[in-house]
Protein backbone atom coordinates (compact mmCIF):
# COMPACT_ATOMS: atom_id res chain seq x y z
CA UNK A 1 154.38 44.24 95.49
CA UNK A 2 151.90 45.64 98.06
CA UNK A 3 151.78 49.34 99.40
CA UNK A 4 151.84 47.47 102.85
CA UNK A 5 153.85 45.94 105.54
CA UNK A 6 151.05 43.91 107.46
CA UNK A 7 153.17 44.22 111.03
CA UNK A 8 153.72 47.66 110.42
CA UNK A 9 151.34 49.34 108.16
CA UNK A 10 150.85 51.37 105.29
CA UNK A 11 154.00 52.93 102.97
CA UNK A 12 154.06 56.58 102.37
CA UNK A 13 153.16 55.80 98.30
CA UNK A 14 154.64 55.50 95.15
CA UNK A 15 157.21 57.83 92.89
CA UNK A 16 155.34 59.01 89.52
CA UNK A 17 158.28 59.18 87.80
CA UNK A 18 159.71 55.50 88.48
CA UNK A 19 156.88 53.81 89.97
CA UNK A 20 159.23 52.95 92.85
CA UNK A 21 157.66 52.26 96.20
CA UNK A 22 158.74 54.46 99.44
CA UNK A 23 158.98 52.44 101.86
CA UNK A 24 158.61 55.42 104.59
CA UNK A 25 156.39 54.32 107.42
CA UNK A 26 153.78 57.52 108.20
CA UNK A 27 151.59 58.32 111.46
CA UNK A 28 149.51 60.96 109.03
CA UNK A 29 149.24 57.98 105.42
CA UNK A 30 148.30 55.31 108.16
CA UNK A 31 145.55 57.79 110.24
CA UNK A 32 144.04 58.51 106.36
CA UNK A 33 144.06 54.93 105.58
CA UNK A 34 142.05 53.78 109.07
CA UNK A 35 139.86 57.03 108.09
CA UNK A 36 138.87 55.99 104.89
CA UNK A 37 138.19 52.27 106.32
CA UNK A 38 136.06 53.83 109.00
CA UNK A 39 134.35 55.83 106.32
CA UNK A 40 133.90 52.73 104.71
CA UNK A 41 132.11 50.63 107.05
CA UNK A 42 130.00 53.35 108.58
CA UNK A 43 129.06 54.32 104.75
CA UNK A 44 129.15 57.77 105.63
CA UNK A 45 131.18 60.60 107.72
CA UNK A 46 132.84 59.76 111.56
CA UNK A 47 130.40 62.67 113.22
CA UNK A 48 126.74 63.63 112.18
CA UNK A 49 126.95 66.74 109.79
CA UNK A 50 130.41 67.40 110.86
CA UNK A 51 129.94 68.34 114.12
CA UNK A 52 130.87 66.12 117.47
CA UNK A 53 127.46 65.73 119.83
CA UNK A 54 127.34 67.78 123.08
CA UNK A 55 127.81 64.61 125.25
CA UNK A 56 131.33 63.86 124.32
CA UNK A 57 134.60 64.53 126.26
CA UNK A 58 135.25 67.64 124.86
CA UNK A 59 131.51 69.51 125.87
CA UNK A 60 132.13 68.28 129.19
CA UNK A 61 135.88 69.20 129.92
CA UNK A 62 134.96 72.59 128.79
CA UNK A 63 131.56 72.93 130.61
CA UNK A 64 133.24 71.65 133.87
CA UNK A 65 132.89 74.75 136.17
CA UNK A 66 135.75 73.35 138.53
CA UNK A 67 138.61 73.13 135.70
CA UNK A 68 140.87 75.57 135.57
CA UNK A 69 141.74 78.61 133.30
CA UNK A 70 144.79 78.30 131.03
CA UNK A 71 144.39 74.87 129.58
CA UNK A 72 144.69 76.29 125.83
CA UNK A 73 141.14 74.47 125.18
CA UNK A 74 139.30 76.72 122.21
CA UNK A 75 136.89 79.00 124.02
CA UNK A 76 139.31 79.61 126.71
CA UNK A 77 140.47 82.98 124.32
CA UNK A 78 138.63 85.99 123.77
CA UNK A 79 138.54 86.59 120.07
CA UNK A 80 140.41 89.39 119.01
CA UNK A 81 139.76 91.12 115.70
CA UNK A 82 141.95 91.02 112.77
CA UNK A 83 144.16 93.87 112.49
């Protein structure tokens, strides 16, 4: 029996003990499993070194002098330091 359900995707894994299949449906197994396939067919990592380019969504939501304070985007805090 397959680890699979192809209308609804990929179960949460197997029980060491029995070898019985849970059948729990995941958001977090299926994200890993389209990760890995993307990892796959790239042959290597989702971003260059690890880091997301400066041209994204992100750089520019945060760059955007009109958008307002209090969005809870990183940056947004001042650091504080440990106590």
């Amino acid at each position: 029996r397959h680890l699979n359900n192809p209308q609804q995707g990929w179960f949460e894994g197997r029980v060491e003990a029995t070898g019985d299949i849970n059948p729990t449906l995941t958001l977090s197994t299926n994200a890993m499993v389209l990760e890995a396939l993307l990892y796959k067919h790239n042959a290597g990592p989702l971003f260059e070194n690890g880091l997301v380019k400066n041209d994204g969504y992100f750089a520019r939501r945060t760059s955007d002098p009109f958008n307002p304070p209090g969005l809870c985007l990183p940056g947004e805090r001042a650091l504080r330091a440990a106590p």
